[in-house]
N, C-alpha and C. Protein backbone atom coordinates (compact mmCIF):
# COMPACT_ATOMS: atom_id res chain seq x y z
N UNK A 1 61.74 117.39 133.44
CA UNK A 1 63.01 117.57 132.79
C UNK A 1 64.15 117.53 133.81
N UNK A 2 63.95 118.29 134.66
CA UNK A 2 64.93 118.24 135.49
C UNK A 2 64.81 116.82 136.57
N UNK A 3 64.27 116.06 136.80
CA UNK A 3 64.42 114.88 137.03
C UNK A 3 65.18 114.21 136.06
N UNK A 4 64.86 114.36 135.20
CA UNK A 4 65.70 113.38 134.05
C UNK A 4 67.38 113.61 134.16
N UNK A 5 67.63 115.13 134.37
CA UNK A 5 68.44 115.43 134.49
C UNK A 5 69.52 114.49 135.91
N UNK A 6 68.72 114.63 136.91
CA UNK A 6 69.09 114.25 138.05
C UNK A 6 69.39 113.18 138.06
N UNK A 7 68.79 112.13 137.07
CA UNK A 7 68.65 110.68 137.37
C UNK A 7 69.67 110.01 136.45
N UNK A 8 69.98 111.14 135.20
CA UNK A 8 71.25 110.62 134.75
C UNK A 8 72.55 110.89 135.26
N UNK A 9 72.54 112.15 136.13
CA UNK A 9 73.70 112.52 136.92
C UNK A 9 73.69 111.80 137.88
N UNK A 10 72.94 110.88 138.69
CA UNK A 10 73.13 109.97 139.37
C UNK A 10 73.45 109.12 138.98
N UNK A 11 72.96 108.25 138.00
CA UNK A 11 73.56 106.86 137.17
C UNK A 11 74.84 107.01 136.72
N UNK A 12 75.43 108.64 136.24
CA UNK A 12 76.88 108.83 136.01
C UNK A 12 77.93 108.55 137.18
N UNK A 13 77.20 109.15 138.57
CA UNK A 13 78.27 109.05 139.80
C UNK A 13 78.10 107.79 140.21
N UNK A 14 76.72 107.31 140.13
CA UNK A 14 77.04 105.53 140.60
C UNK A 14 77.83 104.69 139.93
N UNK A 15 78.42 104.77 138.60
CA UNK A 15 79.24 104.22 138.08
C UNK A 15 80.68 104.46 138.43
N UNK A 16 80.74 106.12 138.48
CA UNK A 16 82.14 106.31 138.47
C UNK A 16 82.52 105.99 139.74
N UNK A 17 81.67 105.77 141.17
CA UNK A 17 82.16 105.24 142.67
C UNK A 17 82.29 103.84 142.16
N UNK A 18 81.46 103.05 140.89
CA UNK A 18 81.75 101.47 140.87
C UNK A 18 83.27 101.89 140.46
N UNK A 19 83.89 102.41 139.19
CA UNK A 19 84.75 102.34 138.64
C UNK A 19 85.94 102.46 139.48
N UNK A 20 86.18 103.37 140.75
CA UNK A 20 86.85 104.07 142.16
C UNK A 20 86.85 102.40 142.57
N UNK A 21 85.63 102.08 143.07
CA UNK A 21 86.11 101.03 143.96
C UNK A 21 86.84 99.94 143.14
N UNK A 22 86.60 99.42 141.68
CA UNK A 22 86.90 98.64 141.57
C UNK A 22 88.78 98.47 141.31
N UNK A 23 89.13 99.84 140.79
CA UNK A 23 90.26 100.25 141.00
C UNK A 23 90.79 100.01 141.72
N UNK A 24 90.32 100.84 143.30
CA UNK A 24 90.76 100.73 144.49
C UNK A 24 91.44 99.09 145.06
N UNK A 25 90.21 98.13 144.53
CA UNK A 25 90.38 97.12 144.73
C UNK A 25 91.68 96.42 143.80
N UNK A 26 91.61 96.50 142.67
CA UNK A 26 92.62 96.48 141.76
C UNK A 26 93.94 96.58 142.05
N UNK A 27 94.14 97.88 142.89
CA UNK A 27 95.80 98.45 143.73
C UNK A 27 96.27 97.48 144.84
N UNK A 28 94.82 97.35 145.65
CA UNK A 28 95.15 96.69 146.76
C UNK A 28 95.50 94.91 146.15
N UNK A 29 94.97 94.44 145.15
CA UNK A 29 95.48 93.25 145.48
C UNK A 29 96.87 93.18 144.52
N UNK A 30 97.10 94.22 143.46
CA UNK A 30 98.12 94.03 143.12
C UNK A 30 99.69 94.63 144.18
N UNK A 31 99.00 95.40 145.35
CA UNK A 31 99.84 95.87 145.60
C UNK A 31 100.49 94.63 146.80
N UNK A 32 99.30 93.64 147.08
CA UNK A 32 99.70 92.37 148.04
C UNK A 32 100.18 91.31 147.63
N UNK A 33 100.03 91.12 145.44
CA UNK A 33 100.82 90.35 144.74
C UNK A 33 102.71 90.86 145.16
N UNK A 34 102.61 92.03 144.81
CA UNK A 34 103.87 92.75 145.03
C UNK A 34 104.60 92.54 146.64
N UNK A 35 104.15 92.82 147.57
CA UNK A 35 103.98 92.04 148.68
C UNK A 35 105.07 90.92 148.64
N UNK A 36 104.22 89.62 148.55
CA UNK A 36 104.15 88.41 148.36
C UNK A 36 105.43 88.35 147.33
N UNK A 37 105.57 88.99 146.08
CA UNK A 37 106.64 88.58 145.54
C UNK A 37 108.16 88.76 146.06
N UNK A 38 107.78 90.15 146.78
CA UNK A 38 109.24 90.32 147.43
C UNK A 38 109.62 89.51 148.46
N UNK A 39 108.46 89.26 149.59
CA UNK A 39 109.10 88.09 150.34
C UNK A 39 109.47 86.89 149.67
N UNK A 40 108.56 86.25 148.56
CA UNK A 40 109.63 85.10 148.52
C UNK A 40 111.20 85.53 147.70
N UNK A 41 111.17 86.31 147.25
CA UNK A 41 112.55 86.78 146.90
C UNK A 41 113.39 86.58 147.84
N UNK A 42 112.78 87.50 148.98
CA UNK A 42 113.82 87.48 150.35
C UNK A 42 114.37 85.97 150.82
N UNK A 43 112.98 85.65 150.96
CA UNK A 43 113.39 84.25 151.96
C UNK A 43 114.27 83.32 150.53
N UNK A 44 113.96 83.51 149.34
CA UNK A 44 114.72 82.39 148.54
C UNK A 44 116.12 83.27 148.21
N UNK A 45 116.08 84.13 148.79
CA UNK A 45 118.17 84.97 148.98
C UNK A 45 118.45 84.31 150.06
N UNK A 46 117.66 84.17 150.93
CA UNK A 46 118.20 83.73 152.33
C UNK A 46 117.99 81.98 152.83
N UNK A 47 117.96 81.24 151.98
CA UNK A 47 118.03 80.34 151.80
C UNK A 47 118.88 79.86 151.21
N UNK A 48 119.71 80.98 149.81
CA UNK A 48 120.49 80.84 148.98
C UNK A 48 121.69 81.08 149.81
N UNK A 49 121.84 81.88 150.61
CA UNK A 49 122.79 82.43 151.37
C UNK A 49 123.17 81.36 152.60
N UNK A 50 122.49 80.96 152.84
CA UNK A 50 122.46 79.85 154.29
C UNK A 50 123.39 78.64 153.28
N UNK A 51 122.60 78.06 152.22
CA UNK A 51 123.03 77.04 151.42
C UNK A 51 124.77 76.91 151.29
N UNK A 52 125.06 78.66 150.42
CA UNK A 52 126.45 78.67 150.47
C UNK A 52 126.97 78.87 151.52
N UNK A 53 126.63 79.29 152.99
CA UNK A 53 127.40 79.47 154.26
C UNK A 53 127.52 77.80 154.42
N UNK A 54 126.74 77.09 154.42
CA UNK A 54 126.83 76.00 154.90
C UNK A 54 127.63 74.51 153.84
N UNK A 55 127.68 75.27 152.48
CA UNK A 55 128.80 74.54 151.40
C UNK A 55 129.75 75.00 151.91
N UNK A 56 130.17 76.23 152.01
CA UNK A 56 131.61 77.19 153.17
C UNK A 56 132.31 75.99 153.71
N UNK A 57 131.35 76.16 155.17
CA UNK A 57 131.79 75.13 156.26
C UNK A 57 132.22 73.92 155.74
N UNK A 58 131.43 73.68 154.85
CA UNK A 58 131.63 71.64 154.97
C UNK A 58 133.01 71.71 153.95
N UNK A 59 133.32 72.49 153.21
CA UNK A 59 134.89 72.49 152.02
C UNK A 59 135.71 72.86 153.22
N UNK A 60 135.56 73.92 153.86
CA UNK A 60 136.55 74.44 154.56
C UNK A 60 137.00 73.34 155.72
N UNK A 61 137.88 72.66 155.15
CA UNK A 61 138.21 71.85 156.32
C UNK A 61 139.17 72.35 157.51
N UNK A 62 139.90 73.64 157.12
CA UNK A 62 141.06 74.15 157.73
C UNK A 62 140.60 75.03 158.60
N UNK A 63 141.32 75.16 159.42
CA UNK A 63 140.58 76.71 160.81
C UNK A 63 141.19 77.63 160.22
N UNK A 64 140.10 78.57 159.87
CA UNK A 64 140.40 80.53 159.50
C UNK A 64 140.82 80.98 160.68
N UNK A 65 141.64 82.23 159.99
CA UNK A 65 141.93 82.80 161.20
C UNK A 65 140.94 84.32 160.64
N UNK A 66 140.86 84.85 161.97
CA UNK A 66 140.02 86.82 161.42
C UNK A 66 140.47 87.02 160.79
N UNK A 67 142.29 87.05 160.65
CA UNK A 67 142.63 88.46 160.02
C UNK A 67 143.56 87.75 159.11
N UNK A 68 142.85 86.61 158.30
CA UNK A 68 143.64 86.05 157.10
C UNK A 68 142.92 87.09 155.83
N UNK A 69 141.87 87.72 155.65
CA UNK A 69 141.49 88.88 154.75
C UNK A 69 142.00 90.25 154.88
N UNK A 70 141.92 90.58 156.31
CA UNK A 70 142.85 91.85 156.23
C UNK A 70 144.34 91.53 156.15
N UNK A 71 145.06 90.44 156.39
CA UNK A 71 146.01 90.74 155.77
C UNK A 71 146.40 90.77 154.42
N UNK A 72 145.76 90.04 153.71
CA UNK A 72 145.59 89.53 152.51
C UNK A 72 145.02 91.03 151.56
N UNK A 73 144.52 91.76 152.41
CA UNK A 73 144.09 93.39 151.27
C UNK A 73 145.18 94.29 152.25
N UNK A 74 145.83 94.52 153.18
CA UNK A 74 146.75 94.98 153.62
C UNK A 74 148.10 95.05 152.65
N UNK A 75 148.64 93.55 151.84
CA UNK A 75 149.17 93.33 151.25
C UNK A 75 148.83 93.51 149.64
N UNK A 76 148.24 93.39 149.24
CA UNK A 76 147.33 93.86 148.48
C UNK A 76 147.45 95.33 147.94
N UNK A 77 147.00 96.17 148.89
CA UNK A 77 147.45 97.55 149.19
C UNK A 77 148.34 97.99 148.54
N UNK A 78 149.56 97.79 149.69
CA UNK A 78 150.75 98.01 149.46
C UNK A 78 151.78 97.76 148.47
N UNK A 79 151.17 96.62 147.69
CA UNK A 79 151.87 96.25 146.46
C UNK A 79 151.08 97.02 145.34
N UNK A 80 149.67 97.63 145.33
CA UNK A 80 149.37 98.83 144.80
C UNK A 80 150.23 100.38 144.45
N UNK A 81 150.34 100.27 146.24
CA UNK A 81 150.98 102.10 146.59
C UNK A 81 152.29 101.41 145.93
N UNK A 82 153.16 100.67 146.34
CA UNK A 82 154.84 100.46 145.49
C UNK A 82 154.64 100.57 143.79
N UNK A 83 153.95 100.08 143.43
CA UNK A 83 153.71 100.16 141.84
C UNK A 83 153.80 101.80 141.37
N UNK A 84 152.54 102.29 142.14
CA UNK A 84 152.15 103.79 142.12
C UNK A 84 153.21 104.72 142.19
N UNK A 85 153.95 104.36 143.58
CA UNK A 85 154.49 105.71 144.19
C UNK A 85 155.84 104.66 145.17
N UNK A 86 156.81 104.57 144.50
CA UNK A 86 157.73 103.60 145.14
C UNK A 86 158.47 104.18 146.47
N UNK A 87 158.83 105.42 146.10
CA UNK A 87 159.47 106.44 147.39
C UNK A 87 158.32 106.46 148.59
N UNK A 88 156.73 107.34 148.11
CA UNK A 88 156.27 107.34 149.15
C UNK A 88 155.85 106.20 149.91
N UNK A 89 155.73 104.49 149.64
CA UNK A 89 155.74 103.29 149.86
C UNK A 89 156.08 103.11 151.01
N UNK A 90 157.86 103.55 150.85
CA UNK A 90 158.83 103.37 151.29
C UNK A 90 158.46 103.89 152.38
N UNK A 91 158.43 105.30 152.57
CA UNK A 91 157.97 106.45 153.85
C UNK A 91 157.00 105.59 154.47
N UNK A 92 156.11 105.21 154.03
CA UNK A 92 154.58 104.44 154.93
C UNK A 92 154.99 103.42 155.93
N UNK A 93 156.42 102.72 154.68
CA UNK A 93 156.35 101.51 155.80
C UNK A 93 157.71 101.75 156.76
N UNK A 94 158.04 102.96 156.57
CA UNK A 94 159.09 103.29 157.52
C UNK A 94 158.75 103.80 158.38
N UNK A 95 157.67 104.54 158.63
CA UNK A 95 156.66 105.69 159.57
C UNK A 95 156.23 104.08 160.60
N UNK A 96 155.69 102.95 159.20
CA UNK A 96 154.93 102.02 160.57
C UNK A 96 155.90 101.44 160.97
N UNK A 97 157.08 100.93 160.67
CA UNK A 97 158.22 100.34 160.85
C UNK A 97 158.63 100.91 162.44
N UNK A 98 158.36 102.42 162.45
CA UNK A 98 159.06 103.55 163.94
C UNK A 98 158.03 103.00 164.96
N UNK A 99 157.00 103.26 164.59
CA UNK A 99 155.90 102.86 165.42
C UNK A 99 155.99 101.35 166.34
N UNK A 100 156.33 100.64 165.47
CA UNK A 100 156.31 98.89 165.20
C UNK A 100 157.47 99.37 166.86
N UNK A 101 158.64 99.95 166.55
CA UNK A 101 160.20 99.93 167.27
C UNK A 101 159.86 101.19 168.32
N UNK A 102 158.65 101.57 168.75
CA UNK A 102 158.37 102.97 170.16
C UNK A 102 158.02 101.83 170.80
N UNK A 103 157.04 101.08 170.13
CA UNK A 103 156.22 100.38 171.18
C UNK A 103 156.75 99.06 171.58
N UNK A 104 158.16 98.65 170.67
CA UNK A 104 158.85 97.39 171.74
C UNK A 104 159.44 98.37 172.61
N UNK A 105 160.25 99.05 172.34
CA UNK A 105 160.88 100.21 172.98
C UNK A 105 159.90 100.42 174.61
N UNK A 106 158.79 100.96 174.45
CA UNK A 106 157.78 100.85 175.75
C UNK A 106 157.86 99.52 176.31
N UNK A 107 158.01 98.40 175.99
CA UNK A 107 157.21 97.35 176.37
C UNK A 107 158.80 96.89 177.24
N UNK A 108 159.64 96.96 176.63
CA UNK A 108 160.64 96.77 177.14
C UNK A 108 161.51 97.37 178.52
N UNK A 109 161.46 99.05 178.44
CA UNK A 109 161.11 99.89 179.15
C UNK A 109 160.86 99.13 181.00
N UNK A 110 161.61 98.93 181.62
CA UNK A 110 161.12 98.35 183.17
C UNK A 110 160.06 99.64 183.83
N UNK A 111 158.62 98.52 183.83
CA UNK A 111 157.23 99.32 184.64
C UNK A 111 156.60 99.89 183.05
N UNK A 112 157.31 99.32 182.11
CA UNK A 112 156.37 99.69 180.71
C UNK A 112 155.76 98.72 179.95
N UNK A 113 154.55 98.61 179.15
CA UNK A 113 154.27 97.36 178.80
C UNK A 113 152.87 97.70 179.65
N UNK A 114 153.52 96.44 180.13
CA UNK A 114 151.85 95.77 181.15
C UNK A 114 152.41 96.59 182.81
């Protein structure tokens, strides 16, 4: 009796280690489908990305300058804050305006500047 016992509690755990591994196996290759899908994602963003850098170049016939975007949200800005707040606007660009007139002021200055 108790053999019988034993031999079905063994046939139970030999299954459930098949069932473990086959699982196991299951994760691992879905987890290398998953893998695999994200790189080609990547590389086909970065292919997509190269494509339009390189449509960029070939339209852009004109030379950029750096700071044709920051000026362009600089201005931007500021025609924000005037809408908003017209007085304090005013103060901002009078504060940079002083600044703008210390530092010709220095530069001008004999032994100031350079």
């Amino acid at each position: 009796m108790l053999n019988l016992v034993l031999g079905v509690l063994s046939g139970e755990f030999a299954k459930e280690r098949e069932r473990v591994e086959n699982r196991r196996a299951f994760l691992k290759l879905r987890r290398q489908q998953q893998i695999e899908r994200e790189l080609n994602g990547y590389m086909e963003w970065i292919s997509k990305a190269e494509e339009v850098i390189l449509a960029e170049d070939e339209t852009d016939g004109e030379q950029r300058h750096p700071f044709d975007g920051a000026l362009r949200r600089a201005t931007i800005k500021k025609s924000k804050t005037d809408l908003l707040n017209p007085e304090e606007a005013e103060d901002q660009l009078a504060d940079i305006a002083s600044v703008g007139e210390s530092l010709l002021f220095i530069a001008d200055r004999p032994g100031g500047g350079s």
